[in-house]
Protein backbone atom coordinates (compact mmCIF):
# COMPACT_ATOMS: atom_id res chain seq x y z
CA UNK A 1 -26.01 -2.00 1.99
CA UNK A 2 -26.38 -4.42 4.84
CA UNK A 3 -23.79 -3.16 8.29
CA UNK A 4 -21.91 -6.35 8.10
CA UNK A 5 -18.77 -6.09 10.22
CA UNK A 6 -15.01 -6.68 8.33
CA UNK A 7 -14.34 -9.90 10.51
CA UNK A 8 -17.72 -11.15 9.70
CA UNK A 9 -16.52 -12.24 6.30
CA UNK A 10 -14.12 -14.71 7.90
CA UNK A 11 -16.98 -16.97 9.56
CA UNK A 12 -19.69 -16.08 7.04
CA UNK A 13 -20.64 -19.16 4.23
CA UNK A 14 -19.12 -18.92 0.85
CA UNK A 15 -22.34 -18.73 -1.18
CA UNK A 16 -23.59 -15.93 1.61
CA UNK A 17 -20.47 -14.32 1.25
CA UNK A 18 -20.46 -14.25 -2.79
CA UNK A 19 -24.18 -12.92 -2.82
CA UNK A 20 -23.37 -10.19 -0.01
CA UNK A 21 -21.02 -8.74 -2.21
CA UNK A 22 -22.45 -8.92 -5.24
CA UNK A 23 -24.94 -6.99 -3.58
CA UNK A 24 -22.87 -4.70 -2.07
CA UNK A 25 -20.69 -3.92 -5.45
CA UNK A 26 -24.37 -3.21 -7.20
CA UNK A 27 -25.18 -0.49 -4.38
CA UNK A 28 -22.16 1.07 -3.94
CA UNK A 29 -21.92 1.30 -7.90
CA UNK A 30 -24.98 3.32 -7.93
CA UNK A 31 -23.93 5.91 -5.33
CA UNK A 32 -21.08 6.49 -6.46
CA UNK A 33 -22.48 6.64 -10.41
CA UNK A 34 -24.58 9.59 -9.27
CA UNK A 35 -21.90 11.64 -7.32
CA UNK A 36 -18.51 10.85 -8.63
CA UNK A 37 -17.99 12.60 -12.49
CA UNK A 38 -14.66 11.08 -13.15
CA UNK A 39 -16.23 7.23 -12.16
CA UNK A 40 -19.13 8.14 -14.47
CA UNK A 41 -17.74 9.68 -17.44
CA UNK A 42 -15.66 5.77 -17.72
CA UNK A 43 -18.59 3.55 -17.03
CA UNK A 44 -20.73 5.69 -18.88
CA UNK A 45 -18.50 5.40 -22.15
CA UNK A 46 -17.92 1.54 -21.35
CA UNK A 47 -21.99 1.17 -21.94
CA UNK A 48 -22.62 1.10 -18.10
CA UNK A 49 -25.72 2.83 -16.13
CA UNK A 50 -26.16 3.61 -12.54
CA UNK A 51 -27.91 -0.23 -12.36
CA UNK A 52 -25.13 -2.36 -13.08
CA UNK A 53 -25.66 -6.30 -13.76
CA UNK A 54 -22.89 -9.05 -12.78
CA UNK A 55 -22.04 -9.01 -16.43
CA UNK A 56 -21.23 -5.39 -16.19
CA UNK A 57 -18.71 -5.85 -13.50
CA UNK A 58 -15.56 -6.22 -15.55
CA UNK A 59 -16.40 -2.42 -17.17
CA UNK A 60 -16.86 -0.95 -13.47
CA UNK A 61 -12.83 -1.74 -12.59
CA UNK A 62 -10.32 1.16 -13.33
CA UNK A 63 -6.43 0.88 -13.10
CA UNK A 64 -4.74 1.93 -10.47
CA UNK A 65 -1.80 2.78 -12.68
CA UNK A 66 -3.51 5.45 -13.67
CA UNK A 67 -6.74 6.62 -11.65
CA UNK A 68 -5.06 8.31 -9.06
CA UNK A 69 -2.03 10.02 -11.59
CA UNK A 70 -4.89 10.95 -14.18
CA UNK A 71 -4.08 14.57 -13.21
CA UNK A 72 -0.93 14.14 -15.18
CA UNK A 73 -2.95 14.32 -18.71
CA UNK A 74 -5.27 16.63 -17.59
CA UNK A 75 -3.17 19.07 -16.29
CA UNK A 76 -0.29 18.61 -18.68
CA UNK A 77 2.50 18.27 -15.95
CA UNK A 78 3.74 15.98 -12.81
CA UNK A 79 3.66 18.98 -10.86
CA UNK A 80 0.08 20.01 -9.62
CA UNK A 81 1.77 22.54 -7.44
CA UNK A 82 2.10 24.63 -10.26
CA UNK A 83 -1.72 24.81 -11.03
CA UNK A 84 -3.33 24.52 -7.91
CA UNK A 85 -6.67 25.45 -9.07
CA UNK A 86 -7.34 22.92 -12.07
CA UNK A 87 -5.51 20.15 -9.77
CA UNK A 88 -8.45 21.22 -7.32
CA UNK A 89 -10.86 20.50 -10.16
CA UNK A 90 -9.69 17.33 -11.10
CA UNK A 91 -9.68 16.46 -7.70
CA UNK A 92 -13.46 17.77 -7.51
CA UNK A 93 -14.03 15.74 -9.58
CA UNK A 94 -12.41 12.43 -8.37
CA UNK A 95 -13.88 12.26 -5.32
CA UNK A 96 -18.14 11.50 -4.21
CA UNK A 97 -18.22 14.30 -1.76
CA UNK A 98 -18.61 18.03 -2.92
CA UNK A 99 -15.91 20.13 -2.61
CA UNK A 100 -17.27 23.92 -2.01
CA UNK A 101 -15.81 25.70 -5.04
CA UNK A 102 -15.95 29.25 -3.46
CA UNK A 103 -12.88 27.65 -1.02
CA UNK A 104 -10.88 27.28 -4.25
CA UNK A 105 -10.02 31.35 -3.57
CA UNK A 106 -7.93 30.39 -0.83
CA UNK A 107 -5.24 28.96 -2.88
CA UNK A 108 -1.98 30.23 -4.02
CA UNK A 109 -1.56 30.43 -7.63
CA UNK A 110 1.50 28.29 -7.52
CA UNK A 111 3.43 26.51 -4.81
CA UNK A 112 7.01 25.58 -4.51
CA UNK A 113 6.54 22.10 -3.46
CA UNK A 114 3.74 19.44 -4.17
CA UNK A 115 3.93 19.24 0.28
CA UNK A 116 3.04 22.68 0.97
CA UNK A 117 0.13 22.06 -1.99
CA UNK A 118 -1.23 18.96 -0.51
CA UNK A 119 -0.82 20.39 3.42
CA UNK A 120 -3.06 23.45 2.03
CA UNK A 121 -6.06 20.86 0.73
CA UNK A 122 -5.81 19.37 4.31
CA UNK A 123 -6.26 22.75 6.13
CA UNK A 124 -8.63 24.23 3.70
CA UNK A 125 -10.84 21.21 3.74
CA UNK A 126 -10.16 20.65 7.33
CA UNK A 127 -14.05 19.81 8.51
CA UNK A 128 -14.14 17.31 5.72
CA UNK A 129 -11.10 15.41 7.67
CA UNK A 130 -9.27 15.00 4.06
CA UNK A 131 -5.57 13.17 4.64
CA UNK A 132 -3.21 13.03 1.89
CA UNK A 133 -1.25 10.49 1.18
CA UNK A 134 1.37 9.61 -1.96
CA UNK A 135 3.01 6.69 -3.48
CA UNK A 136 5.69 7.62 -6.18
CA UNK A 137 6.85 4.13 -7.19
CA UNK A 138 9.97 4.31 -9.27
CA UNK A 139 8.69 6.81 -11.67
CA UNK A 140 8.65 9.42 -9.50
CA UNK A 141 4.99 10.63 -10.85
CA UNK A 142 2.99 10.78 -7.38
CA UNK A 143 -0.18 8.98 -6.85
CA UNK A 144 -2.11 11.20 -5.12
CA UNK A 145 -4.89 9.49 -2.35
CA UNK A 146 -7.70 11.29 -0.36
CA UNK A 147 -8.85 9.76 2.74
CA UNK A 148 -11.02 10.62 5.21
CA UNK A 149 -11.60 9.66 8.64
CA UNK A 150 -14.11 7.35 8.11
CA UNK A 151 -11.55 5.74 5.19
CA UNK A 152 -8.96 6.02 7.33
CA UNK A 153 -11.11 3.97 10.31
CA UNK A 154 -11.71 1.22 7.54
CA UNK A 155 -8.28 0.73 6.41
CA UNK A 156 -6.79 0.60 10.35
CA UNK A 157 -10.01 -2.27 11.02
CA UNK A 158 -8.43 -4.12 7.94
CA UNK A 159 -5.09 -3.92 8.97
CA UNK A 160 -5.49 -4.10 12.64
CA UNK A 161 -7.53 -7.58 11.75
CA UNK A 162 -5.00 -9.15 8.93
CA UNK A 163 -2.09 -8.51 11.59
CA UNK A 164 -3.84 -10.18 14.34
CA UNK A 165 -5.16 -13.00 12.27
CA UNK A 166 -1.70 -13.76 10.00
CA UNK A 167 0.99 -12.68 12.42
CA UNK A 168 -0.03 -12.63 15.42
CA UNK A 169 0.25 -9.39 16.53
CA UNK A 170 -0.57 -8.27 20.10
CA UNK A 171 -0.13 -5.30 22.30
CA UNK A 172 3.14 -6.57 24.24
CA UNK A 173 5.13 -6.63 20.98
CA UNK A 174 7.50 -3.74 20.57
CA UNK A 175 6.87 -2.67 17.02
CA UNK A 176 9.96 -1.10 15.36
CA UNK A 177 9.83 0.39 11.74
CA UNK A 178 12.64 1.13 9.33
CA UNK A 179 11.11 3.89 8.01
CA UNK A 180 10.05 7.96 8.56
CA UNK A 181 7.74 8.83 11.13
CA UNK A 182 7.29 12.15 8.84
CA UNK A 183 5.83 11.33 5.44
CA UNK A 184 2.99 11.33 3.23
CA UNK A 185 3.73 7.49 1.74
CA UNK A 186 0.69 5.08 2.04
CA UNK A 187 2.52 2.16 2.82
CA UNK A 188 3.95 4.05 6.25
CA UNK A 189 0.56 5.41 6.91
CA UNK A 190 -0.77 2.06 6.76
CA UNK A 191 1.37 0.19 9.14
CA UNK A 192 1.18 2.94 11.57
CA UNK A 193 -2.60 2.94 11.44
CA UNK A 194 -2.36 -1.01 12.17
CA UNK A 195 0.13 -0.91 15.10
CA UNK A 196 -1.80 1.81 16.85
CA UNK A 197 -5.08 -0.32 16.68
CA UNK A 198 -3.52 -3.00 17.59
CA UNK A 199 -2.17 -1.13 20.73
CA UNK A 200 1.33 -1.23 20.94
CA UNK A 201 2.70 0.95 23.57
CA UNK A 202 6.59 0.51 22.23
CA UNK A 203 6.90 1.91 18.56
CA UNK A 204 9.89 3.18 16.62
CA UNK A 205 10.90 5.07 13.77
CA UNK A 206 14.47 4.74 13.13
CA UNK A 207 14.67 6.96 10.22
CA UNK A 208 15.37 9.71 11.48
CA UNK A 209 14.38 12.91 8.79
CA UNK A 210 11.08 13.19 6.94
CA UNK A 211 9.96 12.28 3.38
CA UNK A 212 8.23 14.47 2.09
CA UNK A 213 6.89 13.86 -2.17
CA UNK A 214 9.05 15.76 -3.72
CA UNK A 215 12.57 14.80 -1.85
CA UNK A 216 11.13 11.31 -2.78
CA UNK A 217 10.43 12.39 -6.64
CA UNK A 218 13.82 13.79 -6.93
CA UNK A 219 15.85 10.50 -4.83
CA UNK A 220 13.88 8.22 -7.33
CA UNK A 221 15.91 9.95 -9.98
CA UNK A 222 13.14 9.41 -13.15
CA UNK A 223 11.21 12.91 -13.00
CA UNK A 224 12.44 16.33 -12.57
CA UNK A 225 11.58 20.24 -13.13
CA UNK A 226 12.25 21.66 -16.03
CA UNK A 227 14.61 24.42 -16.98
CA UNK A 228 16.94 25.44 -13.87
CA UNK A 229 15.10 23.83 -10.96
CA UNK A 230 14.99 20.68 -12.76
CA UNK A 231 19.12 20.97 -13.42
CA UNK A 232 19.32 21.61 -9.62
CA UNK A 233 17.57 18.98 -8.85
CA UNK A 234 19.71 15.66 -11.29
CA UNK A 235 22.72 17.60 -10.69
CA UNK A 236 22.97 18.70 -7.42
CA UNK A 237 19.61 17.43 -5.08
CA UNK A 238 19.68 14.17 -6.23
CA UNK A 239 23.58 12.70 -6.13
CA UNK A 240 23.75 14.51 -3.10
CA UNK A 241 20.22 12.63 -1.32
CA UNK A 242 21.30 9.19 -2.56
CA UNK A 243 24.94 9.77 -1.28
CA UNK A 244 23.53 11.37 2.57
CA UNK A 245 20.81 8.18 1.87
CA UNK A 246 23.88 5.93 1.87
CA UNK A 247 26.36 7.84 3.99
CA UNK A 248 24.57 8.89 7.64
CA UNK A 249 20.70 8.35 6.65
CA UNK A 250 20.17 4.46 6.77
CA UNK A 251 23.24 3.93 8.53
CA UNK A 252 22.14 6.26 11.60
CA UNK A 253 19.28 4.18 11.20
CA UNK A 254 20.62 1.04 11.00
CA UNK A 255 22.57 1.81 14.10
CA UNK A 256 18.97 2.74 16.25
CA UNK A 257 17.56 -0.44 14.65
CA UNK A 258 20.05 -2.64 16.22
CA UNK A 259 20.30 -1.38 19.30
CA UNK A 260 16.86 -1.39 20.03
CA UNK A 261 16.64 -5.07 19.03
CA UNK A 262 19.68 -5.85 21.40
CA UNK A 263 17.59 -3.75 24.10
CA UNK A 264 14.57 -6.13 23.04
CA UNK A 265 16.94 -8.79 23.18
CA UNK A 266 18.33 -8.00 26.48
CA UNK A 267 14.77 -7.70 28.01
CA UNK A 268 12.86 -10.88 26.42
CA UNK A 269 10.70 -8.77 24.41
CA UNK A 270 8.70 -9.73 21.80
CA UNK A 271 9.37 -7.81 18.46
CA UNK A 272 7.64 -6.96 15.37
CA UNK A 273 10.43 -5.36 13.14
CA UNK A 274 9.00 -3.59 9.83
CA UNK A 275 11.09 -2.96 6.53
CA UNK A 276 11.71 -2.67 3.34
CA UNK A 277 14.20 -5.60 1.70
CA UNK A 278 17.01 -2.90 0.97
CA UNK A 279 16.82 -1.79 4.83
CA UNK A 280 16.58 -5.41 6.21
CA UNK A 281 19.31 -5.78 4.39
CA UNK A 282 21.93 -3.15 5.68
CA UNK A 283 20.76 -4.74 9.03
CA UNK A 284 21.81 -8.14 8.71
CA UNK A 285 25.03 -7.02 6.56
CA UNK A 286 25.77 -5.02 9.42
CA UNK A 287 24.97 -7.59 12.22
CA UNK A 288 27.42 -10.29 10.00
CA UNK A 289 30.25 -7.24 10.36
CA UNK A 290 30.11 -7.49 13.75
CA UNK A 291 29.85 -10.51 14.25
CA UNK A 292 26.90 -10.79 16.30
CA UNK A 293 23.76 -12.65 16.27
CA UNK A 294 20.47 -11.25 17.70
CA UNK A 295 18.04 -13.82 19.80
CA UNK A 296 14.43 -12.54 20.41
CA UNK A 297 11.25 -13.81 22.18
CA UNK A 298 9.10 -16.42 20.99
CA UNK A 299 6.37 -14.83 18.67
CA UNK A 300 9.01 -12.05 17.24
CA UNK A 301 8.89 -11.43 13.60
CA UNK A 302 10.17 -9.47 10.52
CA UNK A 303 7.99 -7.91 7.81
CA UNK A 304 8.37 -6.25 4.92
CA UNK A 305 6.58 -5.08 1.48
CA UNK A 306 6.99 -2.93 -1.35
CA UNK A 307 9.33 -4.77 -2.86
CA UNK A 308 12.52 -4.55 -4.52
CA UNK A 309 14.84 -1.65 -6.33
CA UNK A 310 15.77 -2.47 -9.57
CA UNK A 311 19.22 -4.30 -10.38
CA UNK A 312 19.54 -4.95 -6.33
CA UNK A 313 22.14 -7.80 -6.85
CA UNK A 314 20.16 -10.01 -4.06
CA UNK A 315 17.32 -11.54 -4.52
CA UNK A 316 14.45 -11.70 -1.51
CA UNK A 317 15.65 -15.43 -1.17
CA UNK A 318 19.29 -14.40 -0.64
CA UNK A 319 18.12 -11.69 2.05
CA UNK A 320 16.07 -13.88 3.86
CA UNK A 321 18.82 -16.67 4.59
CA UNK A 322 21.33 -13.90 5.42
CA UNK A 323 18.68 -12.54 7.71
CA UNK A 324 17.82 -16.23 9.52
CA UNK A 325 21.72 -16.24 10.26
CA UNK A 326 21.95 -13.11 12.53
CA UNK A 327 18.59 -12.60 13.68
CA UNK A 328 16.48 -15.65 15.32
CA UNK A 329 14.56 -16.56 18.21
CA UNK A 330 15.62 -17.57 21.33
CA UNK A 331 15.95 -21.24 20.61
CA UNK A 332 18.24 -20.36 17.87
CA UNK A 333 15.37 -21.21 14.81
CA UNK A 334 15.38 -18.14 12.21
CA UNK A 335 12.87 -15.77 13.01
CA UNK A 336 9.97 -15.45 10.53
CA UNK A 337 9.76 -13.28 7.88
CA UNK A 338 6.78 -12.45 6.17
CA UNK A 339 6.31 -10.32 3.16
CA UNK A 340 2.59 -7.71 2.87
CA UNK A 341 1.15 -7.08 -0.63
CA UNK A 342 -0.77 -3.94 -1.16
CA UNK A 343 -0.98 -0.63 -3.03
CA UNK A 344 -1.41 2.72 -1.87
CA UNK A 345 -4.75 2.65 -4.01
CA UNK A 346 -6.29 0.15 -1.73
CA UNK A 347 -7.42 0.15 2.13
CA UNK A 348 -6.46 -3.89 2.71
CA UNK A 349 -3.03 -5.87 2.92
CA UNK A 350 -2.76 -9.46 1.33
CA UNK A 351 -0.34 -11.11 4.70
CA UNK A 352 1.79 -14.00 3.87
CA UNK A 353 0.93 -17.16 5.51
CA UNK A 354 3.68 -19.68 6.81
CA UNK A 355 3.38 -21.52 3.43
CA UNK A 356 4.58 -17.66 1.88
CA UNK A 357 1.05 -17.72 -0.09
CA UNK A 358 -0.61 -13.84 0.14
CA UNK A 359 -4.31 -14.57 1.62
CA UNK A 360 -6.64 -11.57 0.49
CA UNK A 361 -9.08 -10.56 2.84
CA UNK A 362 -12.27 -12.25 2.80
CA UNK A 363 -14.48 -8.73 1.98
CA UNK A 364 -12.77 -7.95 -0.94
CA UNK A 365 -14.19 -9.95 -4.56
CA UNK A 366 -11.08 -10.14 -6.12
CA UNK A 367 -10.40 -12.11 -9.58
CA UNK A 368 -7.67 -12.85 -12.57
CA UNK A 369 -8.18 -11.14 -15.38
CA UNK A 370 -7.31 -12.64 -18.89
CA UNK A 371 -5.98 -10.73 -22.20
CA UNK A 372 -9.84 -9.22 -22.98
CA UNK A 373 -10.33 -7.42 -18.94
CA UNK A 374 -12.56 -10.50 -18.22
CA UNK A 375 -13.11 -12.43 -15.45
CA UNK A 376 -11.05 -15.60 -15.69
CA UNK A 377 -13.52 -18.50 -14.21
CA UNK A 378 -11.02 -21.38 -13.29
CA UNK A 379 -10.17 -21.89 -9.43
CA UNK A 380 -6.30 -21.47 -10.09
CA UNK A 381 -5.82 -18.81 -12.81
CA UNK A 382 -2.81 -16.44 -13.93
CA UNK A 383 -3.59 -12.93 -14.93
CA UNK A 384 -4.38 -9.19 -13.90
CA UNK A 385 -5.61 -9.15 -10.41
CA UNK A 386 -8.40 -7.15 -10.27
CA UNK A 387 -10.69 -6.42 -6.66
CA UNK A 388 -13.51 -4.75 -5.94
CA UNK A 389 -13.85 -3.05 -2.23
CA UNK A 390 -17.29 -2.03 -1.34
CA UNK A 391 -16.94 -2.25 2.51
CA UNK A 392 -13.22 -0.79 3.60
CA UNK A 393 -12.60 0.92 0.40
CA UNK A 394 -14.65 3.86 1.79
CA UNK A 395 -16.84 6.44 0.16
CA UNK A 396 -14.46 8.92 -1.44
CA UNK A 397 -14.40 6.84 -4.56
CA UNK A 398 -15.48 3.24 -5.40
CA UNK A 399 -12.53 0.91 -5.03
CA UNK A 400 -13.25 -0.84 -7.90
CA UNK A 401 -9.91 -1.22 -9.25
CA UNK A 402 -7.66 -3.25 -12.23
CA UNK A 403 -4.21 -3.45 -10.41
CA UNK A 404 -0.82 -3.52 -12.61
CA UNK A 405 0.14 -7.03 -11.04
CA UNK A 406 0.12 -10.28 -12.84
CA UNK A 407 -0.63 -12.95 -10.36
CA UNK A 408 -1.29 -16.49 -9.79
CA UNK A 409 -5.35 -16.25 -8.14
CA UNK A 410 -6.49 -19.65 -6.01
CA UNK A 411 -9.51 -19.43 -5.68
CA UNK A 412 -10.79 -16.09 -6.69
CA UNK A 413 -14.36 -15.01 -6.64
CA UNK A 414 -16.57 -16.87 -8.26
CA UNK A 415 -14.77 -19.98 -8.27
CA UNK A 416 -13.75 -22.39 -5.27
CA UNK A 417 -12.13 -26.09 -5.23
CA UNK A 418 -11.51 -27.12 -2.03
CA UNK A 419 -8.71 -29.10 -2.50
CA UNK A 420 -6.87 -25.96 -3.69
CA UNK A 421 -6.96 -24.85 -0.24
CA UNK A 422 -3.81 -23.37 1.29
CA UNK A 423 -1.58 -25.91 2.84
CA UNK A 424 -1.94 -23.31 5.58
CA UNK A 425 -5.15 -24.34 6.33
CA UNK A 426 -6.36 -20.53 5.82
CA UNK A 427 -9.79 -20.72 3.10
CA UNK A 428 -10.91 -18.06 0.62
CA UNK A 429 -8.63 -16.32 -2.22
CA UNK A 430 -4.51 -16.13 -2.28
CA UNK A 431 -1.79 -15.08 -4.60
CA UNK A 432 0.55 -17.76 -5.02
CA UNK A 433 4.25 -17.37 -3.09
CA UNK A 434 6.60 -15.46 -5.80
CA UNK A 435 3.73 -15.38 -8.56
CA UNK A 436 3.60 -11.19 -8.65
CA UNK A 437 5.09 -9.71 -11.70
CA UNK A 438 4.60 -6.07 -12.11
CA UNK A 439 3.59 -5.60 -16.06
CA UNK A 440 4.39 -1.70 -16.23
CA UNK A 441 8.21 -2.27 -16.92
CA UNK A 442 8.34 -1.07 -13.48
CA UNK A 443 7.49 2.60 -13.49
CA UNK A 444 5.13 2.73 -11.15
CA UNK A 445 5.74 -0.58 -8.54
CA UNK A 446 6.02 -0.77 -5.19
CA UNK A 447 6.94 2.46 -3.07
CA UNK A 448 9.25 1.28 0.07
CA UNK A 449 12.42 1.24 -2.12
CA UNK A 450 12.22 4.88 -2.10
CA UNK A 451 11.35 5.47 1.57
């Protein structure tokens, strides 16, 4: 596969760009066909060989729904720390590097939290730089990702180089996130891979205890232990983590969130300020209390992703315009606020633009799907999204992936009118402002409501 760079996808032709990954889907098909048993086993049984055409694309993609919480069926439980040793195998056998099976002796036959499971992989595996992440969703169920360094080097590139080229971002911005420093969630992983490669020497955490998976499974409320762990857990764990959630957790960090913007405030700094909805929120409901308006530097900036709890009674809308009344910039205009797209299952974030469009980055070939897993061929076209990732996805497993969002694609792969263009200015493929729709009835979408 040819070394281009990430950011050489911006400047690079669109027929040039269309044939280099075509090219580079084909290769990285066939390496991972011969080393990865799970990826093989499903294109095998869809009809598909290690040489795969462009009309065997649509039978490469997997869903993310389910890829990554497969161990679920095979193990019969949403607890791998209970069998440590066939979670191991199905790991084995998820991922295109070997895992030496004579290491598998150095497990514990059980473990009393999926944490002290996952930290175990890390320090057994240590040489092959494995880092675990999870994204529970609302279900509870956690997707489990591997990364490795090089993975890990790929996703910061493509986050380090969507901030910089949608928001702006530079070193002199203090970055401050609403969220644990502490935790295994993707999403947090993510944005603190991005802000260190961007170079910020001010960053925050204002949450101020760790989240580990299974004080997430058990806050989300959906999935519990059986017998009396599990009654421990609804009964007593879980009223008890909302109510400290709502009672001294995001209000302590509400608290350090404000006054470090009034600090920023006070000292003309620029700010990039990183939540989810629910804990933007709590911000600017507590700003309105008091009755005070923040005013930053020129080239500040709120962010967000992950979406939305179920039955919040405000809508993103609604937050937004209470936000632009008690935070803005020093001329008194709201500050912007710009929702990220992504999934724990993938190493790129879709920014939004000024026009609120989500611009996906030029390296991945993404496309709509329609009601038969095929590639819709129309410029502007409503279905699954569906992406393939063959130069940041890494080479743990290909990132050839059908997501569970139904979006509205300009200009997806394979198809181009340029008077579809974003009013932005910004070329290639975007998801159109408030198009997403998450078609799982919710179980598994988005992760930051349950930071």
């Amino acid at each position: 596969m040819d070394s281009y760079q990430l950011a050489d996808f911006w400047t690079m032709p669109l027929h040039q760009r269309e044939s280099v990954l075509l090219q580079a889907i084909t290769e990285t098909h066939a390496w991972h066909f011969e080393r990865n048993k799970a990826y093989r086993y499903t294109v095998s049984a869809r009809g598909v060989g290690p040489a795969a055409s462009h009309a065997d694309l649509p039978r490469l993609l997997r869903p993310t729904a389910q890829t990554f919480k497969s161990y679920i069926d095979v193990l019969g439980t949403p607890f791998p720390q209970d069998q440590p040793l066939a979670f191991l195998q199905w790991l084995a056998d998820q991922l295109s590097v070997d895992l030496p099976p004579q290491r598998f002796a150095r497990f514990r036959p059980r473990y009393g939290s999926l944490e002290a499971l996952l930290h175990d992989i890390e320090q057994v595996f240590a040489d092959l730089g494995f880092e675990m992440s999870t994204s529970s969703g609302t279900s509870g169920r956690a997707t489990i990702i591997v990364q490795d360094q090089a993975s890990i080097d790929k996703t910061t590139e493509s986050f380090y180089l969507a901030f910089q080229r949608y928001l702006g971002m530079q070193a002199d911005h203090r970055a401050i996130f609403i969220m644990p420093r502490q935790t295994r969630i993707a999403m947090v992983h993510m944005a603190s891979f991005s802000v260190a490669r961007v170079g910020f020497q001010r960053i925050h955490f204002t949450i101020p205890f760790p989240a580990e998976p299974d004080q997430v499974r058990i806050r989300s409320g959906r999935t519990f232990r059986v017998g009396w762990r599990g009654a421990v857990e609804r009964r007593v764990w879980h009223p008890f983590m909302n109510w400290m959630n709502d009672h001294y957790v995001t209000p302590r960090a509400i608290r350090q969130t404000i006054a470090l913007l009034k600090q920023a405030e006070a000292n003309h700094e620029k700010v990039l300020l990183f939540g989810g909805w629910l804990q933007l929120h709590a911000m600017a409901q507590e700003l309105d209390r008091q009755g005070h308006t923040i005013r930053l530097a020129p080239g500040s900036l709120l962010g967000t992703g992950g979406g939305l709890k179920e039955r919040y009674p405000f809508t993103p809308a609604q937050i937004r315009q209470d936000l632009a009344r008690v935070i803005q910039l020093a001329d008194g205009q709201p500050i912007p606020c710009r929702d990220v797209y992504g999934m724990a299952e993938g190493n790129w974030a879709a920014m939004q633009c000024a026009q609120e469009n989500y611009h996906l980055p030029p390296w991945l070939y993404a496309v709509a799907l329609d009601d038969d897993d095929q590639f819709q061929t129309k410029p502007d076209s409503t279905g699954l999204l569906a992406f393939f990732d063959p130069y940041s996805g890494g080479q743990l497993f290909p990132a050839f992936f059908k997501t569970a969002d139904w979006v509205r694609l300009i200009n997806g792969a394979g198809t181009y009118d340029p008077s579809r263009v974003c009013p932005c200015g910004e070329m290639g493929s975007y998801i159109v402002r408030e198009s997403i729709q998450r078609v799982d009835l919710l179980d598994e979408a988005g992760c930051a409501a349950q930071v």
